[in-house]
PDB file of N, CA and C in Angstrom:
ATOM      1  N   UNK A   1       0.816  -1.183   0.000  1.00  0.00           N
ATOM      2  CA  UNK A   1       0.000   0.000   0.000  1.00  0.00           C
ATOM      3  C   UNK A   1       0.870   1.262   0.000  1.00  0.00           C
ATOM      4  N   UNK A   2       2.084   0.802   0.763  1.00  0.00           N
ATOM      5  CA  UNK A   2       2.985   2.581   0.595  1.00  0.00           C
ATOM      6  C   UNK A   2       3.868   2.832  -0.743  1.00  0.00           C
ATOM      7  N   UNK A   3       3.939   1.654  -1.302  1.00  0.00           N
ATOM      8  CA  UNK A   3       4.106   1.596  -2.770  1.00  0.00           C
ATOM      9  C   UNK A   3       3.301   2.223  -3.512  1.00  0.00           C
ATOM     10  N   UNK A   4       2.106   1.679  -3.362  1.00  0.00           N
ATOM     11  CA  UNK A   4       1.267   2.480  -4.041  1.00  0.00           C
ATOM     12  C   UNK A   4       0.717   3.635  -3.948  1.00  0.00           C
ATOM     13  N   UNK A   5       1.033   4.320  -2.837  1.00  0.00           N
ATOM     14  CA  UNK A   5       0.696   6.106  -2.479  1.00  0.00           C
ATOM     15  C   UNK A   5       1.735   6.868  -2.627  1.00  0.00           C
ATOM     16  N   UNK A   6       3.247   6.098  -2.550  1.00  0.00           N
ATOM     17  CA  UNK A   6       4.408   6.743  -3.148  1.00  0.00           C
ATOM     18  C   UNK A   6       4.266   7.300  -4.703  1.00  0.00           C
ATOM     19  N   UNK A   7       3.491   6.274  -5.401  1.00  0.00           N
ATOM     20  CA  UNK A   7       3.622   5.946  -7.005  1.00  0.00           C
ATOM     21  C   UNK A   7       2.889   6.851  -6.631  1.00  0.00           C
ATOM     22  N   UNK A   8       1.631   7.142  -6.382  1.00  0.00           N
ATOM     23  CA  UNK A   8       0.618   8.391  -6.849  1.00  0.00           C
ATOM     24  C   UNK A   8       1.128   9.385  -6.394  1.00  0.00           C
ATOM     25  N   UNK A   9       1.666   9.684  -5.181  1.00  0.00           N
ATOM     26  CA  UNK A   9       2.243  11.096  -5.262  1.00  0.00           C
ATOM     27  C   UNK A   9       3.423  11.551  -5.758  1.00  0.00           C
ATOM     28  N   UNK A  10       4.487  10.755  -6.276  1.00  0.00           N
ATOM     29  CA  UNK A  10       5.461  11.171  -7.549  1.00  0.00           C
ATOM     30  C   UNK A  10       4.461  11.141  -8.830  1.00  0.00           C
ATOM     31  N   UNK A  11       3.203  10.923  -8.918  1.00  0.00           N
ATOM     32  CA  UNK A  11       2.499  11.036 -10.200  1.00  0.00           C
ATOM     33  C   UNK A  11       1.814  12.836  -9.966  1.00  0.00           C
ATOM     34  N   UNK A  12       1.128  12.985  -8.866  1.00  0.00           N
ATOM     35  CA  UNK A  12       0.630  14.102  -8.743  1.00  0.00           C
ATOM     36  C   UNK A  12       1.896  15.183  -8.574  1.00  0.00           C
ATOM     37  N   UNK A  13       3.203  14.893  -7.899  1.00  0.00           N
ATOM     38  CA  UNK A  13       4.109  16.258  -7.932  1.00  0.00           C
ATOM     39  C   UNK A  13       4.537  16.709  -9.060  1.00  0.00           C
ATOM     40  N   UNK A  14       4.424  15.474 -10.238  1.00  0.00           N
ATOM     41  CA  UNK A  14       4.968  15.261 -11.190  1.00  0.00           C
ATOM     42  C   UNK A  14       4.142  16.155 -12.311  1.00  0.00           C
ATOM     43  N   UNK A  15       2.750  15.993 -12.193  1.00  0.00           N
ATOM     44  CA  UNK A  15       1.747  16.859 -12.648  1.00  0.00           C
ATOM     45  C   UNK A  15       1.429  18.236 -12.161  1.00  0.00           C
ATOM     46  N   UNK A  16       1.748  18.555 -10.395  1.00  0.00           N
ATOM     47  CA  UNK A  16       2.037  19.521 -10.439  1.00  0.00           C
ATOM     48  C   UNK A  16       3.134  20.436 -10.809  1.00  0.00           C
ATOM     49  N   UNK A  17       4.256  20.013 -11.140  1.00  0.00           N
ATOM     50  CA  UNK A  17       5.539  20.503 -11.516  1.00  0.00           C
ATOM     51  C   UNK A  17       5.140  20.766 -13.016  1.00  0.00           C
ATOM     52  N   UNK A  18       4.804  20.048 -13.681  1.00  0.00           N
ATOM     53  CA  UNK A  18       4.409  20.555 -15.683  1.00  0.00           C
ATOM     54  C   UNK A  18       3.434  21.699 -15.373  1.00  0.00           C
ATOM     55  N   UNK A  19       2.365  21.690 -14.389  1.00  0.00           N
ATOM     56  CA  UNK A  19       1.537  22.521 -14.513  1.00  0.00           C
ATOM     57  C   UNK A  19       1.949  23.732 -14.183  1.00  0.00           C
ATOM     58  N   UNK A  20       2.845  23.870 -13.339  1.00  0.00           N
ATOM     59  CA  UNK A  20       3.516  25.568 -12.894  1.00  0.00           C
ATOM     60  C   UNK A  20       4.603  25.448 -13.750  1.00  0.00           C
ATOM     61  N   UNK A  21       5.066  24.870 -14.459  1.00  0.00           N
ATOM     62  CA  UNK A  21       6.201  25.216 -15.546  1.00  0.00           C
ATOM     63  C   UNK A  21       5.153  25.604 -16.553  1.00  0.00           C
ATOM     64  N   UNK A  22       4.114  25.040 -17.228  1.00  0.00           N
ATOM     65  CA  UNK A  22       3.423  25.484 -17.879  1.00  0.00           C
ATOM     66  C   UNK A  22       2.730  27.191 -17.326  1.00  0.00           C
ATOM     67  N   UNK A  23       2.177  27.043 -16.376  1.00  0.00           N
ATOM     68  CA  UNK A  23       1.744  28.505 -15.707  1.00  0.00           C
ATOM     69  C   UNK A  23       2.933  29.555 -15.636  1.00  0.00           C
ATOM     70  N   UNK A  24       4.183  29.269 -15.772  1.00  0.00           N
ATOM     71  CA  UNK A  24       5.092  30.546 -15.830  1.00  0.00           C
ATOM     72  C   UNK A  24       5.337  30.750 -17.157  1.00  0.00           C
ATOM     73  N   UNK A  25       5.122  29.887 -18.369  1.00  0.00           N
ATOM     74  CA  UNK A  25       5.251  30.284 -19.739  1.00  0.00           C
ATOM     75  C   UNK A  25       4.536  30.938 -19.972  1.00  0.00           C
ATOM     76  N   UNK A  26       3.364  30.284 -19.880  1.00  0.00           N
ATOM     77  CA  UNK A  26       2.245  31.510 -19.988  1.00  0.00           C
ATOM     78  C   UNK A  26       2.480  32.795 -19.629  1.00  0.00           C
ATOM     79  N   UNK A  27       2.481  32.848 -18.069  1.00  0.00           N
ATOM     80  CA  UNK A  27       2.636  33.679 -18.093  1.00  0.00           C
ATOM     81  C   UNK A  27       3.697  35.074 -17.997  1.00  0.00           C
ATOM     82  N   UNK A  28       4.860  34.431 -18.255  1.00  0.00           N
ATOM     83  CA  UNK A  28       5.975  35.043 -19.018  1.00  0.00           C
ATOM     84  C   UNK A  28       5.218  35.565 -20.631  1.00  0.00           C
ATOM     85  N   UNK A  29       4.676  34.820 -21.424  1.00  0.00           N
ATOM     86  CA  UNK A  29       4.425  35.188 -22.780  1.00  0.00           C
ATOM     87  C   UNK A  29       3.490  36.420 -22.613  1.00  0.00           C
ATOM     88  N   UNK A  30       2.290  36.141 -21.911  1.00  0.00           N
ATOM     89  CA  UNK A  30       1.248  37.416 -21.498  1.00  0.00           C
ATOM     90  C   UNK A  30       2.102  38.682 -21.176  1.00  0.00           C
ATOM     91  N   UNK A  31       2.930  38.596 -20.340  1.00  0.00           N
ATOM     92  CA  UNK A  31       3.538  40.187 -20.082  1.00  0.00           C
ATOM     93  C   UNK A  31       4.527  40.250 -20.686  1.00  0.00           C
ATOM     94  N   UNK A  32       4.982  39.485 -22.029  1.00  0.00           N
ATOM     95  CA  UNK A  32       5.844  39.981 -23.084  1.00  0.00           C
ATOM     96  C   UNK A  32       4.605  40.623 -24.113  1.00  0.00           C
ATOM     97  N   UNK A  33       3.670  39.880 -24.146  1.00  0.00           N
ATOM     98  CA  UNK A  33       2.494  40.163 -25.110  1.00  0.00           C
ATOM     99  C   UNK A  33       1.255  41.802 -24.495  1.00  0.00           C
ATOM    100  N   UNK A  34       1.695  41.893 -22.829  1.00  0.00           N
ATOM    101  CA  UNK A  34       1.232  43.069 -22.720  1.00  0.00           C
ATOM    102  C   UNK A  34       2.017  44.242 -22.836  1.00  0.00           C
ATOM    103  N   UNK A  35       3.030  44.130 -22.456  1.00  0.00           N
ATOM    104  CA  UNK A  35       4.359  44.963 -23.007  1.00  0.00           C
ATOM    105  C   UNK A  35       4.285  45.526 -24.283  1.00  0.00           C
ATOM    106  N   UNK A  36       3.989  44.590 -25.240  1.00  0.00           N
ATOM    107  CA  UNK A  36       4.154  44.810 -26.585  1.00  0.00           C
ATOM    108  C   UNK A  36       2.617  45.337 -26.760  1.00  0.00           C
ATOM    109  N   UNK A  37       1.723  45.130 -26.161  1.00  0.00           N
ATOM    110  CA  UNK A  37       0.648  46.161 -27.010  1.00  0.00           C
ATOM    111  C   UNK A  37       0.452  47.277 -26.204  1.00  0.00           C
ATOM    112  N   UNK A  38       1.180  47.345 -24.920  1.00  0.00           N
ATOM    113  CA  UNK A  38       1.279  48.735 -24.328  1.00  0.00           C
ATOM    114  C   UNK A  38       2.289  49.685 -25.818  1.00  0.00           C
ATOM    115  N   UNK A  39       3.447  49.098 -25.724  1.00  0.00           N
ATOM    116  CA  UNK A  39       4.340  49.874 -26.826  1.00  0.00           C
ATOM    117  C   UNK A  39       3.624  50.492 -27.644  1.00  0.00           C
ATOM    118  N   UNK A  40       2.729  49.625 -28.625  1.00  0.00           N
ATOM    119  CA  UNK A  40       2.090  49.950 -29.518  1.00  0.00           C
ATOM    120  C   UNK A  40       1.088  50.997 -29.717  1.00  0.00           C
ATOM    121  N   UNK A  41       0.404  50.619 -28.843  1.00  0.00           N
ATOM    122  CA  UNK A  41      -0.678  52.007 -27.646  1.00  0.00           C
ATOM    123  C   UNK A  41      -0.350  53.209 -27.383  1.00  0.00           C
ATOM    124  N   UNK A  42       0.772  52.931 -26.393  1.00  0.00           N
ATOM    125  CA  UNK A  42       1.105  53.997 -25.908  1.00  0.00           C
ATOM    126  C   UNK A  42       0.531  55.888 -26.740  1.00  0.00           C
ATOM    127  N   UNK A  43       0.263  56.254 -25.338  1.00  0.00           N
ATOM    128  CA  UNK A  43       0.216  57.789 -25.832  1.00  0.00           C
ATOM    129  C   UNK A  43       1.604  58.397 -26.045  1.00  0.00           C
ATOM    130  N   UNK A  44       2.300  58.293 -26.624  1.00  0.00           N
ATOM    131  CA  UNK A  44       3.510  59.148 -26.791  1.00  0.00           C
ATOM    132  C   UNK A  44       3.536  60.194 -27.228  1.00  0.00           C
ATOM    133  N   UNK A  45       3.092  60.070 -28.442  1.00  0.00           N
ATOM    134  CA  UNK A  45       2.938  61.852 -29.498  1.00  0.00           C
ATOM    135  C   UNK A  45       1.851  61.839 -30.237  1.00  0.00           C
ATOM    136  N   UNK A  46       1.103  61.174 -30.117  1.00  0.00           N
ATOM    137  CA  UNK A  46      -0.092  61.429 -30.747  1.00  0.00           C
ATOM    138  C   UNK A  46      -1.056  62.386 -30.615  1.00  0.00           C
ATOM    139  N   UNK A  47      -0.496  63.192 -31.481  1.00  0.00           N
ATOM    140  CA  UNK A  47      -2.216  64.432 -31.641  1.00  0.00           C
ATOM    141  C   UNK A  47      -3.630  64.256 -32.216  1.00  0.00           C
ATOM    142  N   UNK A  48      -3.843  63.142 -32.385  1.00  0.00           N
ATOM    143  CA  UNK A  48      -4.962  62.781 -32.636  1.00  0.00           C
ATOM    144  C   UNK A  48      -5.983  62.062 -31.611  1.00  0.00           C
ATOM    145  N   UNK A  49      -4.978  61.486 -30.535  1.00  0.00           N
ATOM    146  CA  UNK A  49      -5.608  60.992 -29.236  1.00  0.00           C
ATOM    147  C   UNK A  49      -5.917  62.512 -27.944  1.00  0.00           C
ATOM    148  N   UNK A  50      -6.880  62.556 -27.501  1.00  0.00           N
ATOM    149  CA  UNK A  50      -7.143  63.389 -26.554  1.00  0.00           C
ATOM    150  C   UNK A  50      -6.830  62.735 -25.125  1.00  0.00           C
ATOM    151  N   UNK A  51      -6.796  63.809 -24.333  1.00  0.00           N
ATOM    152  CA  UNK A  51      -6.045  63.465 -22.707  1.00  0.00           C
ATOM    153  C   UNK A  51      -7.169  62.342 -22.121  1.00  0.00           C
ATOM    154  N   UNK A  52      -7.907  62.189 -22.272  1.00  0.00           N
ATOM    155  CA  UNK A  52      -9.000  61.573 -21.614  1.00  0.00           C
ATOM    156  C   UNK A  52      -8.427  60.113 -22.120  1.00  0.00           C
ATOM    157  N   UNK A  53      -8.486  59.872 -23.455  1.00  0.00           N
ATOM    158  CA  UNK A  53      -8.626  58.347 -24.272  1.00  0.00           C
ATOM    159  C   UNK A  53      -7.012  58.068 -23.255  1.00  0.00           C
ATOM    160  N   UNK A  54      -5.639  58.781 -23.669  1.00  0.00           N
ATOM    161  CA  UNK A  54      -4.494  58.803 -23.336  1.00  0.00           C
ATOM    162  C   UNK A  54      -4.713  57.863 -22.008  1.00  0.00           C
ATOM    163  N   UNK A  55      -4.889  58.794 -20.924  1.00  0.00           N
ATOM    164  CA  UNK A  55      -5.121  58.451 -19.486  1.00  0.00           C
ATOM    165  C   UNK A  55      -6.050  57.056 -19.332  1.00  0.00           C
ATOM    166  N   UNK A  56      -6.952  56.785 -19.680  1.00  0.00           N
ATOM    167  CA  UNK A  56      -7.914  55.950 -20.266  1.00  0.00           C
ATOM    168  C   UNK A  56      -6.814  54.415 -20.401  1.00  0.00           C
ATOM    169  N   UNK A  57      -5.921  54.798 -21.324  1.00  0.00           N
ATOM    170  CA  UNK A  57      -4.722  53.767 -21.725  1.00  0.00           C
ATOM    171  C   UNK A  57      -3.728  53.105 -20.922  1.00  0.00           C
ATOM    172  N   UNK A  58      -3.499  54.617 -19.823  1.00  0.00           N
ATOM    173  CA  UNK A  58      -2.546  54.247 -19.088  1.00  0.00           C
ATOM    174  C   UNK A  58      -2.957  53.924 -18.150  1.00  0.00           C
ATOM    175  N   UNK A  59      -4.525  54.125 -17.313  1.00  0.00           N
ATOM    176  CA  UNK A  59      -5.234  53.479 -16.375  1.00  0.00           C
ATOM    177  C   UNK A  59      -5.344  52.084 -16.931  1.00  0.00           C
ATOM    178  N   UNK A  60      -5.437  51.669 -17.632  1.00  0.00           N
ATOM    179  CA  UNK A  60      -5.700  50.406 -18.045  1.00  0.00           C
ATOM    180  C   UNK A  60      -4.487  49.515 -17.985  1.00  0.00           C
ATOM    181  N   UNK A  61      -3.472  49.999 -18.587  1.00  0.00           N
ATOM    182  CA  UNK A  61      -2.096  49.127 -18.354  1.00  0.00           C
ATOM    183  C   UNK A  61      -1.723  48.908 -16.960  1.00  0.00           C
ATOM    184  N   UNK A  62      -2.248  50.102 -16.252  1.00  0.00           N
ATOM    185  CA  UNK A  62      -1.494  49.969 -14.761  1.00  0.00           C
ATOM    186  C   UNK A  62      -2.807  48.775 -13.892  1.00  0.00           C
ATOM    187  N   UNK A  63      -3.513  49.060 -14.545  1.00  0.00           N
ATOM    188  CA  UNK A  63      -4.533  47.636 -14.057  1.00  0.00           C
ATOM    189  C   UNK A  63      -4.096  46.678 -14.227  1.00  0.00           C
ATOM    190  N   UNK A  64      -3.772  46.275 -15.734  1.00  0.00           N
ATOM    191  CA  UNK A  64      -3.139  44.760 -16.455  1.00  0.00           C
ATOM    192  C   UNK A  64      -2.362  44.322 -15.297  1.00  0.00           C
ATOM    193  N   UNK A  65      -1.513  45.742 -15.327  1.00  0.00           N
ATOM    194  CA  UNK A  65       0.056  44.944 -14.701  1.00  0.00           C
ATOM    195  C   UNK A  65      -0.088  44.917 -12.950  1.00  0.00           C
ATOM    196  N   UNK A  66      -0.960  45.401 -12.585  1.00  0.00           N
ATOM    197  CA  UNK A  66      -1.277  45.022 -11.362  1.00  0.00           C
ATOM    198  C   UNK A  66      -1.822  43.394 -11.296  1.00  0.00           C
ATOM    199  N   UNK A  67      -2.635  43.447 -11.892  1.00  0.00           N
ATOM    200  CA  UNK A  67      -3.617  41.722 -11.962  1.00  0.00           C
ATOM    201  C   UNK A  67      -2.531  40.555 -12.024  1.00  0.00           C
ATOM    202  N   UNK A  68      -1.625  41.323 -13.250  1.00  0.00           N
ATOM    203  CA  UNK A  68      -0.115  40.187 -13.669  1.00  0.00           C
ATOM    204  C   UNK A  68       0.188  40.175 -12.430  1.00  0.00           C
ATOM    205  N   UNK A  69       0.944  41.112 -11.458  1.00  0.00           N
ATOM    206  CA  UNK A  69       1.761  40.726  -9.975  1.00  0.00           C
ATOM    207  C   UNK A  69       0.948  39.970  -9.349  1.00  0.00           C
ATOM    208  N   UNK A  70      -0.359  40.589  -9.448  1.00  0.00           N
ATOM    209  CA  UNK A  70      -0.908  39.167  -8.562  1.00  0.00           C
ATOM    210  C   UNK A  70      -1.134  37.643  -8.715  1.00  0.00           C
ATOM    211  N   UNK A  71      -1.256  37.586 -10.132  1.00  0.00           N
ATOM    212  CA  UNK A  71      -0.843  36.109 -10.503  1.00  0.00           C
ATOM    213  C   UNK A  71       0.787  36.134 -10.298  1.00  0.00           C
ATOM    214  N   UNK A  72       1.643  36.574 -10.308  1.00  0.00           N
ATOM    215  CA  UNK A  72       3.118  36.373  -9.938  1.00  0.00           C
ATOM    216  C   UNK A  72       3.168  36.133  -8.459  1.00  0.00           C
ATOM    217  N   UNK A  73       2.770  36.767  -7.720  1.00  0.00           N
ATOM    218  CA  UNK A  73       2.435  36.517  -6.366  1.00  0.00           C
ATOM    219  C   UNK A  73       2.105  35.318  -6.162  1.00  0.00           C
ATOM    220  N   UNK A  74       0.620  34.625  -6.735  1.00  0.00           N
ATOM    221  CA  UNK A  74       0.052  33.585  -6.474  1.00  0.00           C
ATOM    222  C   UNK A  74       1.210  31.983  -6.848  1.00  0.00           C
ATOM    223  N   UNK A  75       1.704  32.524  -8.094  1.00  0.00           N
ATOM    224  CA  UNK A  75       2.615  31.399  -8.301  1.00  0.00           C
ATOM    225  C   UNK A  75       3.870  30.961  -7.730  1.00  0.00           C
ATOM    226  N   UNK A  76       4.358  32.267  -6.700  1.00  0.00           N
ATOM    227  CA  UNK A  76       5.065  31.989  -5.958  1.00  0.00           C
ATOM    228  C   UNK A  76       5.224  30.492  -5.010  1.00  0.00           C
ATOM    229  N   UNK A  77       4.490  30.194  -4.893  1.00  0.00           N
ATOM    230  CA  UNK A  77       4.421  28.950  -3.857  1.00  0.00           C
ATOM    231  C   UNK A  77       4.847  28.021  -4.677  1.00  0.00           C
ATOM    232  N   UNK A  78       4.148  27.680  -6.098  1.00  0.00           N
ATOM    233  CA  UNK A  78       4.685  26.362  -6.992  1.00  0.00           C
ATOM    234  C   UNK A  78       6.232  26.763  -7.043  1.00  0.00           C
ATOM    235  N   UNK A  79       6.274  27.982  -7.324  1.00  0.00           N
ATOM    236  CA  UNK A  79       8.124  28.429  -7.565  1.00  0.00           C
ATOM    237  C   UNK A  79       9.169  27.806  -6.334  1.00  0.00           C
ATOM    238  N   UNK A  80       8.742  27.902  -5.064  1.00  0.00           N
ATOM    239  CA  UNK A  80       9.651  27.890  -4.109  1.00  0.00           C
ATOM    240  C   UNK A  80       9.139  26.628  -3.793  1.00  0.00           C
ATOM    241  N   UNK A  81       8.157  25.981  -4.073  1.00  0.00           N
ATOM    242  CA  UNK A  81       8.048  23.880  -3.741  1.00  0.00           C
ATOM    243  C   UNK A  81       8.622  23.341  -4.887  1.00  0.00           C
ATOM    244  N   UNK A  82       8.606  23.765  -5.931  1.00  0.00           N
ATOM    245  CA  UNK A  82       9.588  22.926  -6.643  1.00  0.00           C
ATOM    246  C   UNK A  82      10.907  23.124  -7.455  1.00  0.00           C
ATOM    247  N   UNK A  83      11.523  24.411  -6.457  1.00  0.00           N
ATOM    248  CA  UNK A  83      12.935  25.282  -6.204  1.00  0.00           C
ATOM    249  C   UNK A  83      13.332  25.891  -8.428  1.00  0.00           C
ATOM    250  N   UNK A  84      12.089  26.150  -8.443  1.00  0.00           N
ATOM    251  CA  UNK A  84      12.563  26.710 -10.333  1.00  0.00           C
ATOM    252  C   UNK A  84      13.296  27.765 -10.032  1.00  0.00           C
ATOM    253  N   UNK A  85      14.085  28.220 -10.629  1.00  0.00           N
ATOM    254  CA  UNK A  85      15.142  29.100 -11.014  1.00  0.00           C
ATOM    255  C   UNK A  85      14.241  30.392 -11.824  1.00  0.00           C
ATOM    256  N   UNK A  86      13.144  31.135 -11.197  1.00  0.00           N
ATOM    257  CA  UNK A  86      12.541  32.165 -11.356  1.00  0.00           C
ATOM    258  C   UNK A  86      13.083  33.703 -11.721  1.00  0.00           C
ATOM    259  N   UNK A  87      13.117  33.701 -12.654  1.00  0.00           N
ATOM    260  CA  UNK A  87      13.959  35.572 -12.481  1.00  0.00           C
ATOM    261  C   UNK A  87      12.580  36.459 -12.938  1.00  0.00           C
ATOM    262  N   UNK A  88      12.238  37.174 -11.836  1.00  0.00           N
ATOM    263  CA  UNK A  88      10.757  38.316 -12.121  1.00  0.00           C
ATOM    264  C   UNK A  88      10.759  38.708 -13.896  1.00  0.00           C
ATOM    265  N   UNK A  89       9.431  39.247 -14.278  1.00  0.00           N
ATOM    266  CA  UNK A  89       9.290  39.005 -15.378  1.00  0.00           C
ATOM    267  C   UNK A  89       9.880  40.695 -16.036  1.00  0.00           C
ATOM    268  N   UNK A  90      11.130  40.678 -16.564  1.00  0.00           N
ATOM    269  CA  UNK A  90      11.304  42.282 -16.855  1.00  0.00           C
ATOM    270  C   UNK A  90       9.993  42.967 -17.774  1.00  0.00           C
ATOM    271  N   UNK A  91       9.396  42.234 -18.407  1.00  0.00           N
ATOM    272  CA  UNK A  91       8.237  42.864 -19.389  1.00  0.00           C
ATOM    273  C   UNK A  91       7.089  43.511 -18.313  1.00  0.00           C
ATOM    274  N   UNK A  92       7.571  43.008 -17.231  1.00  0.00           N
ATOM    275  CA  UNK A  92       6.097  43.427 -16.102  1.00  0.00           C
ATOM    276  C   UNK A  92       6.729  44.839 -15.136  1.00  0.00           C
TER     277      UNK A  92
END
């Protein structure tokens, strides 16, 4: 019987370990992918955008990237149980 609860829980750490390697690609790609449509966005010099839409833009990014830390936050725990080599996400 401890054979067999050993086997299932090297099966479940095993599944949890793909699943937070999978959850940091992700979400590594998302805040390369919000990065890049902030760039794109961005109010920089545009005279055709008014202060309202502008602000509008940048309230919104600073939302994104708030929500992102908190999923960075949350994944912390898979990070430090199964010791990944994490470096914070520079796009965030």
């Amino acid at each position: 019987m401890l054979e067999r609860i050993k086997k299932r829980n090297e099966k479940v750490s095993t599944e949890l370990y793909h699943e937070t390697m999978k959850g940091l690609e992700d979400f590594m790609k998302e805040t390369g992918d919000n990065k890049a449509l902030f760039i794109g966005n961005a109010p920089y010099h545009s005279r055709e955008m008014t202060s309202d839409k502008a602000i509008g833009i940048l309230i919104e990014y600073r939302d994104t990237a708030k929500q992102l830390r908190k999923r960075e936050e949350n994944m912390k725990f898979g990070v430090d149980l199964f010791k990944i080599a994490y470096v914070p996400s520079p796009d965030l």
